[in-house]
N, C-alpha and C. Protein backbone atom coordinates (compact mmCIF):
# COMPACT_ATOMS: atom_id res chain seq x y z
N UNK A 1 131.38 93.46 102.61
CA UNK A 1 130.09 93.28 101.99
C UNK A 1 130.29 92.71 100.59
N UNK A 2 129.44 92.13 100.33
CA UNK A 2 129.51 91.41 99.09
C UNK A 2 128.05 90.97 98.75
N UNK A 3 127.80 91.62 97.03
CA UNK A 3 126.57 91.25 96.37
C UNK A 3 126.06 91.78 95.15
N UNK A 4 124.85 91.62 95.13
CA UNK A 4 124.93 91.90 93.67
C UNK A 4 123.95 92.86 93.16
N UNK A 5 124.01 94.38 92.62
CA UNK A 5 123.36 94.79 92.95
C UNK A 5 123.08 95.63 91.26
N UNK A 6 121.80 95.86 90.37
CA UNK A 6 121.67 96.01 88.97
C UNK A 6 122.47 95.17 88.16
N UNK A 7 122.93 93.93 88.38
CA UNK A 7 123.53 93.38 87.33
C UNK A 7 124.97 93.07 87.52
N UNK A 8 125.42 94.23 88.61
CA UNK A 8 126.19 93.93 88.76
C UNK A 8 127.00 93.24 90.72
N UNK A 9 128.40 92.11 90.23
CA UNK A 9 129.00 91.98 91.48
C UNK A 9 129.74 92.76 91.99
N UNK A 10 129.85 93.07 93.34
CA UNK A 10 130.24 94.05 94.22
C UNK A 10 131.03 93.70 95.50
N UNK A 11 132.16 93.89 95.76
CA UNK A 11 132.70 93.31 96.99
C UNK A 11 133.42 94.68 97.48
N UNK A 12 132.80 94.82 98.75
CA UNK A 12 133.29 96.18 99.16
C UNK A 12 134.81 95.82 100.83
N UNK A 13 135.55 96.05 100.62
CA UNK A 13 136.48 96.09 102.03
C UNK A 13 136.48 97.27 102.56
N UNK A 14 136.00 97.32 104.00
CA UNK A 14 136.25 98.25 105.11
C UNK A 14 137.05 97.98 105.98
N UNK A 15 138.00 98.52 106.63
CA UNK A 15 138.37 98.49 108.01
C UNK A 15 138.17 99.47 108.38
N UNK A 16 138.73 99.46 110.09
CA UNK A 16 138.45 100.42 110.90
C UNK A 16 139.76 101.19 111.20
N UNK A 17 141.10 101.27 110.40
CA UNK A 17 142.19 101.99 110.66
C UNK A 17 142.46 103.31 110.29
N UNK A 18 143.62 103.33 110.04
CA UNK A 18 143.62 105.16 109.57
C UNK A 18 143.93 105.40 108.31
N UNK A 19 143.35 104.44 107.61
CA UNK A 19 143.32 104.82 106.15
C UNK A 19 144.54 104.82 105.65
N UNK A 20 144.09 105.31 103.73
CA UNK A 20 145.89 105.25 103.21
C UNK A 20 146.17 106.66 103.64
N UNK A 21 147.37 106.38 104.02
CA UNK A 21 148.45 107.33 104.12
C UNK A 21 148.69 108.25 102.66
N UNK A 22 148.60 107.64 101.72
CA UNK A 22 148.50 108.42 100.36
C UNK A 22 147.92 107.89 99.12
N UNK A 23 146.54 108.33 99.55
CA UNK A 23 145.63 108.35 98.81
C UNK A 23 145.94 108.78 97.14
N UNK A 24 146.51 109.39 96.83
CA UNK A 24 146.83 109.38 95.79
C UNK A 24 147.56 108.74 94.72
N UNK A 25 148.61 108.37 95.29
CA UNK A 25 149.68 106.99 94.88
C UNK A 25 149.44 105.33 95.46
N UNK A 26 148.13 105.02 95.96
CA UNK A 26 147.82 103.98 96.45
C UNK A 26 147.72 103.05 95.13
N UNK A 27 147.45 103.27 94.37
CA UNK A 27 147.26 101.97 92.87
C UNK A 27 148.46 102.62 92.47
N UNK A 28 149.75 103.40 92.74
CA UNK A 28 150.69 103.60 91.54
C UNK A 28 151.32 102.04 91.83
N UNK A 29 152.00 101.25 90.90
CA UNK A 29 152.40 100.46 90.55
C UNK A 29 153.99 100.45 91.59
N UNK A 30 154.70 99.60 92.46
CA UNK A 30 155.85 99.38 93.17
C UNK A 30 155.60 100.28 94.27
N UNK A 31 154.68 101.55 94.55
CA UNK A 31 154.72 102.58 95.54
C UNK A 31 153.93 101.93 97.07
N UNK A 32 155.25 102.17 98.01
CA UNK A 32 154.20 101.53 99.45
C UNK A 32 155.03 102.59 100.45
N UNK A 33 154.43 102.63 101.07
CA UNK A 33 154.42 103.11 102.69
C UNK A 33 155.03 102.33 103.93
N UNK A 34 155.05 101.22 103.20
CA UNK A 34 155.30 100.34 104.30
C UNK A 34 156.91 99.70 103.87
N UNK A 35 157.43 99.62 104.98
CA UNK A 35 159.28 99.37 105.41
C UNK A 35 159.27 97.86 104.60
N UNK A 36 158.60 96.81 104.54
CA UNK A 36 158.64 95.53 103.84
C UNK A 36 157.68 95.16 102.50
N UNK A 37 156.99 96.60 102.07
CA UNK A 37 156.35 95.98 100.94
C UNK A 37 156.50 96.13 99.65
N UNK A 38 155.87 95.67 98.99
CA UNK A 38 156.09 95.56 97.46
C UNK A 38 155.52 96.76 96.81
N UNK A 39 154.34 97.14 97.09
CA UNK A 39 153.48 98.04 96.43
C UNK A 39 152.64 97.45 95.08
N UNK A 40 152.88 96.37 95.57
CA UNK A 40 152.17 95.56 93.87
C UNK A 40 150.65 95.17 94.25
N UNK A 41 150.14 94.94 95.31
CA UNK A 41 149.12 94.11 95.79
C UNK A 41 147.81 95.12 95.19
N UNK A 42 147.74 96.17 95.52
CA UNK A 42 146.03 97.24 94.74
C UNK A 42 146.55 97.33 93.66
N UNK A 43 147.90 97.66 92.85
CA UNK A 43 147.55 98.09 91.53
C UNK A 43 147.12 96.64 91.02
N UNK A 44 147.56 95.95 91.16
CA UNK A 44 147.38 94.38 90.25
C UNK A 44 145.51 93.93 90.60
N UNK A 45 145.96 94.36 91.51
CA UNK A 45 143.76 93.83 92.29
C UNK A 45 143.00 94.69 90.63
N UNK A 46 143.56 96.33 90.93
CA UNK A 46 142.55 96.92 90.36
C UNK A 46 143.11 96.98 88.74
N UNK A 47 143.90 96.60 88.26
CA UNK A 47 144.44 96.42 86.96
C UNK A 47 143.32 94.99 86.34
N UNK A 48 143.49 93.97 87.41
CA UNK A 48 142.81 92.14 87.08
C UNK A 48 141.38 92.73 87.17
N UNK A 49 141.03 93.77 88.19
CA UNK A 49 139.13 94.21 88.13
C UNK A 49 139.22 94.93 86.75
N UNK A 50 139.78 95.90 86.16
CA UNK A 50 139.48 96.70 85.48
C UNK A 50 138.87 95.43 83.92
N UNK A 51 140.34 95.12 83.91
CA UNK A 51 140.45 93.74 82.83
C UNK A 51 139.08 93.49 82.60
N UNK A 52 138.40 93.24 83.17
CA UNK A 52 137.73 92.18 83.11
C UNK A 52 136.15 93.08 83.49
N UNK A 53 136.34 94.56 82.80
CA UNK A 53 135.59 95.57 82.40
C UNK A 53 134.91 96.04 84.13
N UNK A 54 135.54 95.64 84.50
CA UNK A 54 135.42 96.06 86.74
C UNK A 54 135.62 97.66 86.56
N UNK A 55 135.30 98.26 87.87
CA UNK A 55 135.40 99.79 88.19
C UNK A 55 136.55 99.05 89.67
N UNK A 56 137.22 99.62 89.78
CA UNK A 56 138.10 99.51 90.69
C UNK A 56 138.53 100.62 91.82
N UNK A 57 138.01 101.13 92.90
CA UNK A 57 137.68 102.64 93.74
C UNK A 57 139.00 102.57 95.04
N UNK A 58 139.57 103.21 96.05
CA UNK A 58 139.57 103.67 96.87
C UNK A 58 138.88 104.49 97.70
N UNK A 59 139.39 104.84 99.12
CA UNK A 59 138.87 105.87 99.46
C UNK A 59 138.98 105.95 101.16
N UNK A 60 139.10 106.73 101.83
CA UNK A 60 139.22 106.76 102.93
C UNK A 60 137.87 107.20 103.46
N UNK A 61 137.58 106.75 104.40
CA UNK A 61 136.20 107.50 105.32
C UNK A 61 136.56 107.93 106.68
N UNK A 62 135.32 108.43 107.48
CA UNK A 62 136.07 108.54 108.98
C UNK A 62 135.65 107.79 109.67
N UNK A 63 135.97 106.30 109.11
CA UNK A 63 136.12 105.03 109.75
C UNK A 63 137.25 104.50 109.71
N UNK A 64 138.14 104.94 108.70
CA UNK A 64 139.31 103.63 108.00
C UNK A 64 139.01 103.96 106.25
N UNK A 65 139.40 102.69 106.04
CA UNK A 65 139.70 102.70 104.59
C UNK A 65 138.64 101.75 103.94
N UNK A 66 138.38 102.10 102.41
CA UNK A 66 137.27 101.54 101.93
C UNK A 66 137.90 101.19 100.68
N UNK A 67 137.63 99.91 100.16
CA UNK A 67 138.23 99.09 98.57
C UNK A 67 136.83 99.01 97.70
N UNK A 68 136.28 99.18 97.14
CA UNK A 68 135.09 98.88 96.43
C UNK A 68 135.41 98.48 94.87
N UNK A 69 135.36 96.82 94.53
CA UNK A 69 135.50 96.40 93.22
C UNK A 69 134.49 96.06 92.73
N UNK A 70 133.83 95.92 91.75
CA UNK A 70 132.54 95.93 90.92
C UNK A 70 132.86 95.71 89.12
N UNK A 71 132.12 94.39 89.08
CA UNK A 71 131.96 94.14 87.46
C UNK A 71 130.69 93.57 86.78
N UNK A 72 130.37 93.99 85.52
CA UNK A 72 129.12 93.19 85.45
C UNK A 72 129.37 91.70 85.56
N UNK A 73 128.11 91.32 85.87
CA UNK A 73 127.65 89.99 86.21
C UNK A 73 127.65 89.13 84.85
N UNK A 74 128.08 88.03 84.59
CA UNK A 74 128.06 87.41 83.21
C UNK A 74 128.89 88.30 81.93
N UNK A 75 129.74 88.79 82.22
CA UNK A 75 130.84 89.70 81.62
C UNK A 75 131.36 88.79 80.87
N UNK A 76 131.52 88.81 79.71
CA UNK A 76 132.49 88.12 78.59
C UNK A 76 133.66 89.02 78.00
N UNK A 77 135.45 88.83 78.21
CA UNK A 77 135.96 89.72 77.54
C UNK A 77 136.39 88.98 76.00
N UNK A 78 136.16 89.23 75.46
CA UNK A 78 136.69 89.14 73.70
C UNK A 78 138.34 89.78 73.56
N UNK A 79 139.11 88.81 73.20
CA UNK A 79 140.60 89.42 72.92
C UNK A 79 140.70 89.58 71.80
């Protein structure tokens, strides 16, 4: 799903699998579950959303797994 909703943009990812395996260490930085990965791919997503004044979520449901990134709309960051 994707849109825009008080101002702000919203892009939500669902699947239908069995979720993270560890929900808790899912944004730690190098940490994966998986035999070939990096563990870099969510922290960097939600590090580049945050940046750029984003809310950056997990979460498992009893569907699968849910990503929800969100920033205001017309966001200017000042360095």
């Amino acid at each position: 799903m994707q849109g825009n909703q008080q101002g702000r943009q919203i892009i939500e990812i669902i699947d239908n699998g069995p979720g993270f395996a560890n929900l808790d260490n899912a944004l730690t930085p190098f940490y994966t579950t998986k035999s070939h990965g990096s563990g870099i791919g969510l922290s960097l997503c939600a590090e580049i959303t945050r940046n750029h004044g984003g809310e950056f979520t997990l979460e498992n449901t009893e569907n699968g797994a849910k990503i929800m990134m969100s920033w205001p709309v017309g966001n200017t960051i000042n360095h």
